[in-house]
PDB file of N, CA and C in Angstrom:
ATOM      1  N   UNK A   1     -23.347  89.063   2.284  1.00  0.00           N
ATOM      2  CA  UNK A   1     -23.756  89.929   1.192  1.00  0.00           C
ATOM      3  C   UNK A   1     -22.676  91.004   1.004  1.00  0.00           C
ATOM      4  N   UNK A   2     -22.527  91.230  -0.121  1.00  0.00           N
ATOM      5  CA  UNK A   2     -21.714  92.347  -0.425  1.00  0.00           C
ATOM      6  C   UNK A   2     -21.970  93.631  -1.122  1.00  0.00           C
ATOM      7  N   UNK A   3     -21.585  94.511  -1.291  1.00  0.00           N
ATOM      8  CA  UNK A   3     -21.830  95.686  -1.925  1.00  0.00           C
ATOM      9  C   UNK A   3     -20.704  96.201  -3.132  1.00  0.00           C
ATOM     10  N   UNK A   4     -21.114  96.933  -3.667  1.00  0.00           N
ATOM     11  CA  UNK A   4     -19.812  97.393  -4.555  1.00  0.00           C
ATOM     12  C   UNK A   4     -19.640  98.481  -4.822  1.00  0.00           C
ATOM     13  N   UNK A   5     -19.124  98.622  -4.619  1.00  0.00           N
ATOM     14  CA  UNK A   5     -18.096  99.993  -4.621  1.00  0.00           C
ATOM     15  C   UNK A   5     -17.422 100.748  -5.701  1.00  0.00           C
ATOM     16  N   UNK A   6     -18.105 101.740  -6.055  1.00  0.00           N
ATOM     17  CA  UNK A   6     -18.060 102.962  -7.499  1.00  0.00           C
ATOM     18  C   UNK A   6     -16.370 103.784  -7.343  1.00  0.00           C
ATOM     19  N   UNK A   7     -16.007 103.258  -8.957  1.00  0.00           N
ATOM     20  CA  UNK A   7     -14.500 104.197  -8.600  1.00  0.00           C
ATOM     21  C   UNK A   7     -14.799 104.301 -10.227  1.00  0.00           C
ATOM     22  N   UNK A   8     -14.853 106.062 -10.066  1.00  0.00           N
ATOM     23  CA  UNK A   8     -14.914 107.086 -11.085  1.00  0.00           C
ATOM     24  C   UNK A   8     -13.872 107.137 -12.325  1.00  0.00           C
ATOM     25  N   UNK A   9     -13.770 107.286 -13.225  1.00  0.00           N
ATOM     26  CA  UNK A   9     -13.264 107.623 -14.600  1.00  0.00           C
ATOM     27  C   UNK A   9     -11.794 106.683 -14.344  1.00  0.00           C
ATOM     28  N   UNK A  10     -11.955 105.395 -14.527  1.00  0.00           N
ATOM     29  CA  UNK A  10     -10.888 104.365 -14.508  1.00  0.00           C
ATOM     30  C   UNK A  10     -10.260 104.518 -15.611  1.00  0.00           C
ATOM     31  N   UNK A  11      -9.213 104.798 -16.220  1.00  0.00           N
ATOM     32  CA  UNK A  11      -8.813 104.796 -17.178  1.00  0.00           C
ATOM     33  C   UNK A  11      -8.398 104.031 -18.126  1.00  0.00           C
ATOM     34  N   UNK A  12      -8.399 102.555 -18.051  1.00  0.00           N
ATOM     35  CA  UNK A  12      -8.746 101.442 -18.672  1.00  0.00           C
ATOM     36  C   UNK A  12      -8.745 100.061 -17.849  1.00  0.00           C
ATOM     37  N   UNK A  13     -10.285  99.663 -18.312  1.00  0.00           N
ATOM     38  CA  UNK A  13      -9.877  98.324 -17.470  1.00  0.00           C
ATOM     39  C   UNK A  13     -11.108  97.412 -18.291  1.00  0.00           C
ATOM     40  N   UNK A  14     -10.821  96.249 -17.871  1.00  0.00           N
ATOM     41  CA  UNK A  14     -11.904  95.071 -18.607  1.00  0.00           C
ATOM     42  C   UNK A  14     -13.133  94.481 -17.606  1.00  0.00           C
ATOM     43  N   UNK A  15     -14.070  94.372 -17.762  1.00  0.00           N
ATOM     44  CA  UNK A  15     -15.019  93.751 -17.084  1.00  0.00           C
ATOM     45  C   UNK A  15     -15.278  92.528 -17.078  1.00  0.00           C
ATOM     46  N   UNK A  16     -14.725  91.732 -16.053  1.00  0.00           N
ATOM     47  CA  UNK A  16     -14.692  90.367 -15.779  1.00  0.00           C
ATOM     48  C   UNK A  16     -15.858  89.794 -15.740  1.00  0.00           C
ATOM     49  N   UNK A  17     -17.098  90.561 -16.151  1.00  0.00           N
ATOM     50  CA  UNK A  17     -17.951  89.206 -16.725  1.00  0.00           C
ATOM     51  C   UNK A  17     -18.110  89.416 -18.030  1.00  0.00           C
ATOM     52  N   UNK A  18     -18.533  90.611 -18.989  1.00  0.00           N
ATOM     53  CA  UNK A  18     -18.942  90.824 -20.219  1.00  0.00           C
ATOM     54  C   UNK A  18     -17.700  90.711 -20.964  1.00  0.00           C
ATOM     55  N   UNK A  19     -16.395  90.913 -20.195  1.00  0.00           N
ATOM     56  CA  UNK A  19     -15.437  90.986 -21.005  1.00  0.00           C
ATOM     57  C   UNK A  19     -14.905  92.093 -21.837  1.00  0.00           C
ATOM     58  N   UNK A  20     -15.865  93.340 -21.579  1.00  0.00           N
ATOM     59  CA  UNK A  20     -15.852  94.584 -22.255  1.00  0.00           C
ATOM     60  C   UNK A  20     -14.685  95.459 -21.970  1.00  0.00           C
ATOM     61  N   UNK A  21     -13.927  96.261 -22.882  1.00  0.00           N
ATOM     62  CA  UNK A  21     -12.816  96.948 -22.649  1.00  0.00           C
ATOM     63  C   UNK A  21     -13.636  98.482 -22.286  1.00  0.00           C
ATOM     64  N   UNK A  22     -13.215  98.910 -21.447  1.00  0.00           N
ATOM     65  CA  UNK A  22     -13.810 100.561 -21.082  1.00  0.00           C
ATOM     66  C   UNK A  22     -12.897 101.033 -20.800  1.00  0.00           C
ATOM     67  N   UNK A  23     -12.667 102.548 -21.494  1.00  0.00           N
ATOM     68  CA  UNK A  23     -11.446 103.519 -20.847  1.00  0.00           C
ATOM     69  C   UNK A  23     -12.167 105.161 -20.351  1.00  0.00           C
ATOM     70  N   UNK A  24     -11.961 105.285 -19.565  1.00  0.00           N
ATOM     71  CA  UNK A  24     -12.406 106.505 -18.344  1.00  0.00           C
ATOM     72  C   UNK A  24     -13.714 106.589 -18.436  1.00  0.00           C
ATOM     73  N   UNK A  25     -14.185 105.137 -18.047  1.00  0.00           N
ATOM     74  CA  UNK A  25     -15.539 104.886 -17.742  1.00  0.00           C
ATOM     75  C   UNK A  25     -15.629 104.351 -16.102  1.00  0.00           C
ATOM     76  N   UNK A  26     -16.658 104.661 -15.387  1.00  0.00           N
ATOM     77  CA  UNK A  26     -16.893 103.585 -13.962  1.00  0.00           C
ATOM     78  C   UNK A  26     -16.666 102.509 -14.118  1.00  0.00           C
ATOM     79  N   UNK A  27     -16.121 102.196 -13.048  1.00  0.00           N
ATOM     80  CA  UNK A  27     -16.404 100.580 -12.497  1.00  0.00           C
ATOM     81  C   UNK A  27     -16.313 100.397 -11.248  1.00  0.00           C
ATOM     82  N   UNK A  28     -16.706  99.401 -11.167  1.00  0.00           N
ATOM     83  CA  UNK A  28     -17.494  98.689 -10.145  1.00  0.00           C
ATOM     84  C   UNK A  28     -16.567  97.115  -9.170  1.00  0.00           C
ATOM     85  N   UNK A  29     -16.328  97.541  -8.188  1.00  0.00           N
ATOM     86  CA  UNK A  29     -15.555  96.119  -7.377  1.00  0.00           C
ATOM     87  C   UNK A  29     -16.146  96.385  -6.101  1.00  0.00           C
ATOM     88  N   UNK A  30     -15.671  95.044  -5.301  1.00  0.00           N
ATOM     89  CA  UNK A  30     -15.705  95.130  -3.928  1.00  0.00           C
ATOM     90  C   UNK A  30     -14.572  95.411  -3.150  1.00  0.00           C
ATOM     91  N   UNK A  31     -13.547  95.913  -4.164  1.00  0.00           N
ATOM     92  CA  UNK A  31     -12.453  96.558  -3.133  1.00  0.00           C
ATOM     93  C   UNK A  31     -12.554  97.988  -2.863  1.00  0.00           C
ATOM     94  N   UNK A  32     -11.962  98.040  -1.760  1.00  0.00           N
ATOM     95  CA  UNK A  32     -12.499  99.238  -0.983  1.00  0.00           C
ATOM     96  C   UNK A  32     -11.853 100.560  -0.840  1.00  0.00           C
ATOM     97  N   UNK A  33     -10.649  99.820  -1.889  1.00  0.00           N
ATOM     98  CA  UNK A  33     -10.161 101.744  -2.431  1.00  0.00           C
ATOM     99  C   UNK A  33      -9.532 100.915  -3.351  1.00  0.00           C
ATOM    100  N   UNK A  34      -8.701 102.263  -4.114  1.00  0.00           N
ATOM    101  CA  UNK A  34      -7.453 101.893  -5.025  1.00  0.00           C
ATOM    102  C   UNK A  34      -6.117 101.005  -4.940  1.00  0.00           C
ATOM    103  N   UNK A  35      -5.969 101.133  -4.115  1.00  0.00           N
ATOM    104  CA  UNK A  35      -4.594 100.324  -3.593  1.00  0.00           C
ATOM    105  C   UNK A  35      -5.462  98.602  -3.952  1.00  0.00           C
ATOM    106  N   UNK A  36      -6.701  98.608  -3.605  1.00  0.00           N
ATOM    107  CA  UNK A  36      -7.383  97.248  -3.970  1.00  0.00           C
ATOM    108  C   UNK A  36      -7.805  97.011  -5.079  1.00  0.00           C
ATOM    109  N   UNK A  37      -7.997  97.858  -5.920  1.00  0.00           N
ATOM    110  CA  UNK A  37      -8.460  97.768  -7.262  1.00  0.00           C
ATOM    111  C   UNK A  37      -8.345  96.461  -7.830  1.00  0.00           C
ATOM    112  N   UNK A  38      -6.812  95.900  -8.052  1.00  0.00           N
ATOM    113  CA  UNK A  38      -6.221  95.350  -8.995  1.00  0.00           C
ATOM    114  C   UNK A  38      -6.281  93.948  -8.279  1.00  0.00           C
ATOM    115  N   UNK A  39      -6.794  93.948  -6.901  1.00  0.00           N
ATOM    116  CA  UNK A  39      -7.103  92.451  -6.350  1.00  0.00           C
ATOM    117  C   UNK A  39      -8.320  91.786  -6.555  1.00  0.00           C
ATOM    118  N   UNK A  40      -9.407  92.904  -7.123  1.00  0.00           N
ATOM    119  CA  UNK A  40     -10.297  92.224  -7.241  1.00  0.00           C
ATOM    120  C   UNK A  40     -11.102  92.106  -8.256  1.00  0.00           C
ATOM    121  N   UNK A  41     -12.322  91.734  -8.600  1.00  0.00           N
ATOM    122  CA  UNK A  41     -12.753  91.528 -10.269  1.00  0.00           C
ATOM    123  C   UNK A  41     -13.834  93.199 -10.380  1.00  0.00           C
ATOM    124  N   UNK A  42     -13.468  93.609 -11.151  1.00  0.00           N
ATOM    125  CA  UNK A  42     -13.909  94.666 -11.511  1.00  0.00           C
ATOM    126  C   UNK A  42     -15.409  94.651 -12.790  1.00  0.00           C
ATOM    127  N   UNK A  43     -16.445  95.324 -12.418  1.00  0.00           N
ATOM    128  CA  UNK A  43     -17.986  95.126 -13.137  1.00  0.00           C
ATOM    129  C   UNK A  43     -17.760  96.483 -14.470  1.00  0.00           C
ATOM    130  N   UNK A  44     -18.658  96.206 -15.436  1.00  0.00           N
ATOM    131  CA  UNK A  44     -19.079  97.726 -15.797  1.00  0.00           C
ATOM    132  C   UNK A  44     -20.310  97.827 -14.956  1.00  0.00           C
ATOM    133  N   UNK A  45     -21.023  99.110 -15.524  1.00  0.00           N
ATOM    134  CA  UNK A  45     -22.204  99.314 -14.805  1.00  0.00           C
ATOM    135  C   UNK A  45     -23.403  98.425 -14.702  1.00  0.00           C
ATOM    136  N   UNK A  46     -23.284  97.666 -16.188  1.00  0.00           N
ATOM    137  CA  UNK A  46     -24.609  96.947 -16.563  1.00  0.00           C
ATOM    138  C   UNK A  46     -24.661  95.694 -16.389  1.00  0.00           C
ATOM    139  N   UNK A  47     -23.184  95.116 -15.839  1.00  0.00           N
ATOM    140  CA  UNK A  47     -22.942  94.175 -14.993  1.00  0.00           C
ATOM    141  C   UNK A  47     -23.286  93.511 -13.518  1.00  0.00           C
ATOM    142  N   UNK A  48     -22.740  94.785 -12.964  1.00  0.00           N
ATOM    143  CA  UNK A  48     -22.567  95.464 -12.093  1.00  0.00           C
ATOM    144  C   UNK A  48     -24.177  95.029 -11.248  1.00  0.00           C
ATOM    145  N   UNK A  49     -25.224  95.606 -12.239  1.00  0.00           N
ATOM    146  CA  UNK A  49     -26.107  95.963 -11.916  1.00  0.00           C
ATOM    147  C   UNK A  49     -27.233  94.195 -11.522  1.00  0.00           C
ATOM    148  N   UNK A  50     -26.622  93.784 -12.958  1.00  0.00           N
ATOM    149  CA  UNK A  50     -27.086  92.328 -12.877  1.00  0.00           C
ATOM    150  C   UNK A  50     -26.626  91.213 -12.132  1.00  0.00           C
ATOM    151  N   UNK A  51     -25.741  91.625 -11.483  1.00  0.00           N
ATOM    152  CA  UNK A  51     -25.166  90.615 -10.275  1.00  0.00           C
ATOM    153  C   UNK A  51     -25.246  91.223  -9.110  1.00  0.00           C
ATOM    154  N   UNK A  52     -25.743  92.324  -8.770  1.00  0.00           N
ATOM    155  CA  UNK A  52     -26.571  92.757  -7.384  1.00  0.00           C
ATOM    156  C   UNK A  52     -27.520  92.534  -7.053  1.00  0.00           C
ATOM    157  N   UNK A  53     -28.393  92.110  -8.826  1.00  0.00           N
ATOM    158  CA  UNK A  53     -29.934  91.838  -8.680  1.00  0.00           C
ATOM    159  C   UNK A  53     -29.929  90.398  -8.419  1.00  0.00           C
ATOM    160  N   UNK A  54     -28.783  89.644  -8.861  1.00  0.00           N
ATOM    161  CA  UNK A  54     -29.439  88.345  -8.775  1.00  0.00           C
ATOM    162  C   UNK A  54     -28.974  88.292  -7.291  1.00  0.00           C
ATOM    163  N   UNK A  55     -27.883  88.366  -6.913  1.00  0.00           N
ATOM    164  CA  UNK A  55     -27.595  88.735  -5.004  1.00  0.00           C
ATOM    165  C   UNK A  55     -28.460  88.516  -4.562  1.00  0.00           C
ATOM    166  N   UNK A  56     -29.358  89.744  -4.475  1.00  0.00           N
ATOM    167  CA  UNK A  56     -30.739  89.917  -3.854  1.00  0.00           C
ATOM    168  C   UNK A  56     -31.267  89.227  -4.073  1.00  0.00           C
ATOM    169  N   UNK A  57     -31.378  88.626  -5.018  1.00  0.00           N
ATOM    170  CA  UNK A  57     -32.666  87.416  -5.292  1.00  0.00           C
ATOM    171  C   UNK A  57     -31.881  85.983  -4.794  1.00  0.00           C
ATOM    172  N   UNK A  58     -30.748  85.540  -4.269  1.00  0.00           N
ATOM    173  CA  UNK A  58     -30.661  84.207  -4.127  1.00  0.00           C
ATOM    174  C   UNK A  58     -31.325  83.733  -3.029  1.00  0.00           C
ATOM    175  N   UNK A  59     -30.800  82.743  -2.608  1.00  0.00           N
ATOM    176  CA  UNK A  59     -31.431  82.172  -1.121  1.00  0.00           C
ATOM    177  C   UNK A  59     -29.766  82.098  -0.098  1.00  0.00           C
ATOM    178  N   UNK A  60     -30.335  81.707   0.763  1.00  0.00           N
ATOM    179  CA  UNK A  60     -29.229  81.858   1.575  1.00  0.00           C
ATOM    180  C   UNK A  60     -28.757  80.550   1.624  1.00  0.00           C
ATOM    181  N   UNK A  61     -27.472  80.597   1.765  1.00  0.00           N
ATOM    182  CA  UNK A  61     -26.162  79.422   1.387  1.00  0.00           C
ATOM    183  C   UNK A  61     -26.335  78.532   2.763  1.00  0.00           C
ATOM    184  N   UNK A  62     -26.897  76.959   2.733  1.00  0.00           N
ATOM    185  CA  UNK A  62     -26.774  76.837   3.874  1.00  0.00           C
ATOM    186  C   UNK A  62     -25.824  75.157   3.107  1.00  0.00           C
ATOM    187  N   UNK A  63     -25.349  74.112   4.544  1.00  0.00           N
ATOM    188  CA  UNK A  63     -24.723  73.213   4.651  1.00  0.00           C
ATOM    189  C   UNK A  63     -25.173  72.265   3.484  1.00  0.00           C
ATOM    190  N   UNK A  64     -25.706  72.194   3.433  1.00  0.00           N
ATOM    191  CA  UNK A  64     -26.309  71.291   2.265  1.00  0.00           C
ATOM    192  C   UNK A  64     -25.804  71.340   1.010  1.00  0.00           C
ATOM    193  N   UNK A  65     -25.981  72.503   0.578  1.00  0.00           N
ATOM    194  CA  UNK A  65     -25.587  72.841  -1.071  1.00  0.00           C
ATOM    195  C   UNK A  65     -23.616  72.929  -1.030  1.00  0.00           C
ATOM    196  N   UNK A  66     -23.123  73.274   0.149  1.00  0.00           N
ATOM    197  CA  UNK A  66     -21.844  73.256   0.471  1.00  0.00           C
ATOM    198  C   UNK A  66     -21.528  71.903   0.116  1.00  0.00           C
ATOM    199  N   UNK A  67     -22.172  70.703   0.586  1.00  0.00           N
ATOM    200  CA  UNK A  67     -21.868  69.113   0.681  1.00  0.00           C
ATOM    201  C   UNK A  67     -22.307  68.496  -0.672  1.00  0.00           C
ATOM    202  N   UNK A  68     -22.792  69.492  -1.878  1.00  0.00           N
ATOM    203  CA  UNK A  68     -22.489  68.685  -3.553  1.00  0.00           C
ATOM    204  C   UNK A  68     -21.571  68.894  -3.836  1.00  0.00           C
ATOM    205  N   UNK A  69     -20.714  69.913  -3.767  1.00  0.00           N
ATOM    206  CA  UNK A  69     -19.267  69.542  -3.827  1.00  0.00           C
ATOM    207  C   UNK A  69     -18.337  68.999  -3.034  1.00  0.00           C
ATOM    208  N   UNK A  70     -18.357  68.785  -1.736  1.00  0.00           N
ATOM    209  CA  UNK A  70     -17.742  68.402  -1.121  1.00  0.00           C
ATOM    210  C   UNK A  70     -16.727  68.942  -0.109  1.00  0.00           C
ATOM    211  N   UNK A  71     -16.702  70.440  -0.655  1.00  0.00           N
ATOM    212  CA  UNK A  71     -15.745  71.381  -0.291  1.00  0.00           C
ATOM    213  C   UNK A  71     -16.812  72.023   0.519  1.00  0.00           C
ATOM    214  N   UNK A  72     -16.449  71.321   2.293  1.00  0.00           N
ATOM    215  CA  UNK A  72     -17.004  71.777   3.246  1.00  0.00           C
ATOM    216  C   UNK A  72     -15.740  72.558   4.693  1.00  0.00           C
ATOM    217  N   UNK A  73     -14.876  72.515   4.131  1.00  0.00           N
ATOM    218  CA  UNK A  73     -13.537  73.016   4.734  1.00  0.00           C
ATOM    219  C   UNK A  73     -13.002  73.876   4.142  1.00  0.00           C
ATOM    220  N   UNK A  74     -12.492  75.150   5.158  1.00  0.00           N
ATOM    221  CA  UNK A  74     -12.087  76.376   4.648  1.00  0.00           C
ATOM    222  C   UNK A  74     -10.800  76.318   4.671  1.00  0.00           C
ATOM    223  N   UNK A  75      -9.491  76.874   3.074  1.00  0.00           N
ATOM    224  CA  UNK A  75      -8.807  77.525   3.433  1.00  0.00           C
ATOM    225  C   UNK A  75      -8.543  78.826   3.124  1.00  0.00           C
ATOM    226  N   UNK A  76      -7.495  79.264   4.105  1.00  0.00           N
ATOM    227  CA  UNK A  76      -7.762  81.048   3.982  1.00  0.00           C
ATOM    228  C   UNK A  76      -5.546  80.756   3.839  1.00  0.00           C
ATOM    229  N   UNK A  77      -5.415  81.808   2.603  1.00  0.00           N
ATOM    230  CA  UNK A  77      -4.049  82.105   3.021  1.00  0.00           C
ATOM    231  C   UNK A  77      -3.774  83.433   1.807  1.00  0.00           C
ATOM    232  N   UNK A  78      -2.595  83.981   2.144  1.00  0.00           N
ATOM    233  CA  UNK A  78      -1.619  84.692   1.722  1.00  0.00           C
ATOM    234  C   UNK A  78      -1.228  84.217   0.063  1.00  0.00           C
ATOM    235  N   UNK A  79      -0.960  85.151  -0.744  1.00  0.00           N
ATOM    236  CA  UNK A  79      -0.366  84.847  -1.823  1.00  0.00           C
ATOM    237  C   UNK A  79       0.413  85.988  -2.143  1.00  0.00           C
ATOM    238  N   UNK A  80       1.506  85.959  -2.979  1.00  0.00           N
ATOM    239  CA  UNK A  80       1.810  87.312  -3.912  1.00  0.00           C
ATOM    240  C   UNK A  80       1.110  87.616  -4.665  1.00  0.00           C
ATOM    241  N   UNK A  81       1.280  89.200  -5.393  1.00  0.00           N
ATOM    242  CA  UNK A  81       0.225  89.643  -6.283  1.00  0.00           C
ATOM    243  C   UNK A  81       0.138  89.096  -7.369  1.00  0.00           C
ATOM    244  N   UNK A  82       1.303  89.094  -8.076  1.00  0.00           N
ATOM    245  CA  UNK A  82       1.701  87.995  -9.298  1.00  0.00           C
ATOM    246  C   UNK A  82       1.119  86.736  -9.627  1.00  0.00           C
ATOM    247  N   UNK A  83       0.998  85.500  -8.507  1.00  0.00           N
ATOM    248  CA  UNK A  83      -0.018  84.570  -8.110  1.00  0.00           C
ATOM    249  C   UNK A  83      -0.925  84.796  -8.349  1.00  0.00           C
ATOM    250  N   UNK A  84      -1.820  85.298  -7.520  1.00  0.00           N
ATOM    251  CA  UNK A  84      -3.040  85.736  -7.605  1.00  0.00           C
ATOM    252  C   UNK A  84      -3.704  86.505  -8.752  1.00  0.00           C
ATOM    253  N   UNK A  85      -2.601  87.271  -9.465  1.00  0.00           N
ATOM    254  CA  UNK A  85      -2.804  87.913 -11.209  1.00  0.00           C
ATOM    255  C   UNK A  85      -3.086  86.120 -11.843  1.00  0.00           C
ATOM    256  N   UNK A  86      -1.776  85.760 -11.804  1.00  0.00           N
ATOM    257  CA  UNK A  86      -1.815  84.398 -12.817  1.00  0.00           C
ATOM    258  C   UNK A  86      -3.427  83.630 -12.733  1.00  0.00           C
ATOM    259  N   UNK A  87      -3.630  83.081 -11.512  1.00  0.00           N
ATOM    260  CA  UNK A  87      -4.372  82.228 -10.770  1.00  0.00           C
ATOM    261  C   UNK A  87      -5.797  83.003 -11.396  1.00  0.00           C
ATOM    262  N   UNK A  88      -6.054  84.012 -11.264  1.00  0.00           N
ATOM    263  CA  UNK A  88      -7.155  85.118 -11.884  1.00  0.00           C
ATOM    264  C   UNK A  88      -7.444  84.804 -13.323  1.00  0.00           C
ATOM    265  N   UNK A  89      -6.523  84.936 -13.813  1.00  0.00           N
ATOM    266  CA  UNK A  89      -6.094  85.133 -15.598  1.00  0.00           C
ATOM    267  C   UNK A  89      -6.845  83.559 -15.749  1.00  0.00           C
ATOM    268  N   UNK A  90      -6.012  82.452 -15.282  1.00  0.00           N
ATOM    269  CA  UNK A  90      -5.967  81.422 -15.630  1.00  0.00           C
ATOM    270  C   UNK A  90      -7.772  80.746 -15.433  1.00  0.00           C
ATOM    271  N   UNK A  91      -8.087  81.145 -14.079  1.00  0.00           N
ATOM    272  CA  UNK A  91      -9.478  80.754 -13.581  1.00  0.00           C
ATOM    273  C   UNK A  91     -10.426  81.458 -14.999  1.00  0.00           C
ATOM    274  N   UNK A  92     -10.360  82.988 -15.085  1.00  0.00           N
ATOM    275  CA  UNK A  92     -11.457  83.483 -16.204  1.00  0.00           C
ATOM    276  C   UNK A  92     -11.154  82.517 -17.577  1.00  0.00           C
ATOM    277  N   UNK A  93     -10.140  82.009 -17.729  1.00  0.00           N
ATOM    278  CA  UNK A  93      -9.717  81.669 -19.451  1.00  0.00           C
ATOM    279  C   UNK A  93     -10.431  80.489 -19.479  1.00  0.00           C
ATOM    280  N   UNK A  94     -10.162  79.500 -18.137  1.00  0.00           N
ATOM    281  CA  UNK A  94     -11.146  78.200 -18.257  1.00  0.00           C
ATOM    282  C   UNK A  94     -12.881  77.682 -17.926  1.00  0.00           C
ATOM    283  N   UNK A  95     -12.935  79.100 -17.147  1.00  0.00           N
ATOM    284  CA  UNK A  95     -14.339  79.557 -16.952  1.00  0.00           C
ATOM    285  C   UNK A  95     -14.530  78.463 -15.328  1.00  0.00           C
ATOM    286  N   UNK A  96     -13.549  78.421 -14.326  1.00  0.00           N
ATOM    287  CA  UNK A  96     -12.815  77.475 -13.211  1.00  0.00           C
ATOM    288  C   UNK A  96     -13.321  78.383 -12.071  1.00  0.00           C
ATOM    289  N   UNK A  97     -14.106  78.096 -11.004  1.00  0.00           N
ATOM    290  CA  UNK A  97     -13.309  78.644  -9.652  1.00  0.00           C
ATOM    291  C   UNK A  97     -11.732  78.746  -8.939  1.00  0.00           C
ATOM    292  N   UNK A  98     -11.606  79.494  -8.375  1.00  0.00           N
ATOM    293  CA  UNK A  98     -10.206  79.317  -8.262  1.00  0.00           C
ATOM    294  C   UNK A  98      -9.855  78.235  -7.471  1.00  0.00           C
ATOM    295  N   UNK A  99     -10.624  77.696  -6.799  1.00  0.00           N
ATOM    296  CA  UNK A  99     -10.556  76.345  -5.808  1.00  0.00           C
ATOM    297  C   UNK A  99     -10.268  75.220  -6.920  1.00  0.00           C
ATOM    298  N   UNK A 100     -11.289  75.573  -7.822  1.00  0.00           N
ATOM    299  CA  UNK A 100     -10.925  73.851  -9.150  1.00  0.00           C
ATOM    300  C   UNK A 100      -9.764  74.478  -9.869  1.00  0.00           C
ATOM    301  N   UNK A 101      -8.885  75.250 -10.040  1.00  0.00           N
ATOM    302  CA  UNK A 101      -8.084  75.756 -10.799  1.00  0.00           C
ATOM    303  C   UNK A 101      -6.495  74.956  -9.850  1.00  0.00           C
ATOM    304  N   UNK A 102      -6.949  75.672  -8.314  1.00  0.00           N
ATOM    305  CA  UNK A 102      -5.581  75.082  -7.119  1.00  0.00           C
ATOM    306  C   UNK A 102      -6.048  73.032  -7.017  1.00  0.00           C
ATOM    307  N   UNK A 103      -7.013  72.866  -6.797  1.00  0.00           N
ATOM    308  CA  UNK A 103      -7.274  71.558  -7.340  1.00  0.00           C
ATOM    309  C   UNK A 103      -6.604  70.835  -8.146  1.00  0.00           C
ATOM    310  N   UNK A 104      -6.766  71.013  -9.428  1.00  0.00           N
ATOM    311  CA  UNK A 104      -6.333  70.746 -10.648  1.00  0.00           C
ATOM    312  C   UNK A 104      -4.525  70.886 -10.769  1.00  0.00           C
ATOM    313  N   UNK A 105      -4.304  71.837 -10.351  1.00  0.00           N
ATOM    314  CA  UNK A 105      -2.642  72.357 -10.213  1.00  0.00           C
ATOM    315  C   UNK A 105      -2.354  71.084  -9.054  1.00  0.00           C
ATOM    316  N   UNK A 106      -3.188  70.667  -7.981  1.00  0.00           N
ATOM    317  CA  UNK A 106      -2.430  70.128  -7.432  1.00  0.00           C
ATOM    318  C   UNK A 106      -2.718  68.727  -7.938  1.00  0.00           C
ATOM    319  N   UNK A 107      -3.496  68.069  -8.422  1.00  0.00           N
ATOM    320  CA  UNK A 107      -3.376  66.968  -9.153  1.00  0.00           C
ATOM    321  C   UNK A 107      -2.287  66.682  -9.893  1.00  0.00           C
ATOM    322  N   UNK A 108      -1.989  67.885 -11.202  1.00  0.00           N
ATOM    323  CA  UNK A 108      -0.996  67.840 -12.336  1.00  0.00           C
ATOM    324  C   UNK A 108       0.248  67.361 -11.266  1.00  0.00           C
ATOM    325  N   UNK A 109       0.472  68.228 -10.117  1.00  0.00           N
ATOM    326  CA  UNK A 109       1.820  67.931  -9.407  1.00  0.00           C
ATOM    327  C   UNK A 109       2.216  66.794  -9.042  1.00  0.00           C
ATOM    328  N   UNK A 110       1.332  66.100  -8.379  1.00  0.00           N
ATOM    329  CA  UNK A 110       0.776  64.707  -7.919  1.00  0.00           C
ATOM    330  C   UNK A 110       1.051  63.716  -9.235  1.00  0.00           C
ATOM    331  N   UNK A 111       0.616  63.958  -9.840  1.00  0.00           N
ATOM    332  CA  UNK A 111       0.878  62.690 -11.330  1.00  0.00           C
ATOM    333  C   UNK A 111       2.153  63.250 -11.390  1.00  0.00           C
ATOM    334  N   UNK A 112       2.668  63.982 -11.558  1.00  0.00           N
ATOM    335  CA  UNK A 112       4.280  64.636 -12.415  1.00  0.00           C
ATOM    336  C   UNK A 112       5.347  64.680 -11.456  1.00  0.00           C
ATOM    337  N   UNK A 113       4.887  64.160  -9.970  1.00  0.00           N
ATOM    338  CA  UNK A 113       5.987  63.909  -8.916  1.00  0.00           C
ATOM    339  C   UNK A 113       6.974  62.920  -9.433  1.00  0.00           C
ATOM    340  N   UNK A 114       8.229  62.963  -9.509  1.00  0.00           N
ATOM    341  CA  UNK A 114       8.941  61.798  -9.526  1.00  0.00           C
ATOM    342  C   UNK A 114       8.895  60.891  -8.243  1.00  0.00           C
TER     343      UNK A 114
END
């Protein structure tokens, strides 16, 4: 479970679910100061609010629902910020997890190998 974390009079930023532009309004992430801001997806309030509630209301994630997709193996790594901007950008535009987004990238590579 996570929490999120209030950072005061932002001076412009977009809300990665409504899509709303706000300038020196709150928002809302799970990064845990400023220096993190820009790594992670940022709420307005009324967002914010509706994806804490449904949080609370899910059930808990067990092996099972992991094994309809198939993706029962973790990876964990490092990227540059730039990456991870692109990879971001690219995941919201197709409406993608970022797992089907690195997926997909690695397919295209795979067909386009000489």
């Amino acid at each position: 479970m996570f929490q999120f974390n209030l950072f005061p009079k932002v001076k412009d930023f977009t809300c990665d679910k409504c899509h709303g532009r706000f300038q020196w309004n709150s928002a809302y992430s799970i990064a845990r100061n400023w220096k993190e801001f820009n790594d992670y997806y940022t709420y307005c309030f009324d967002c914010a609010k509706i994806i804490e509630k449904s949080e609370n209301q899910s059930k808990k994630l067990d092996k099972r629902s992991l094994n309809k997709t198939g993706r029962i193996h973790q990876l964990g790594t490092r990227v540059r910020k730039d990456f991870l901007r692109k990879l971001k950008k690219l995941a919201r535009k197709e409406k993608l997890k970022y797992v089907e987004v690195l997926e997909k990238a690695l397919e295209a590579y795979s067909k386009n190998k000489v």
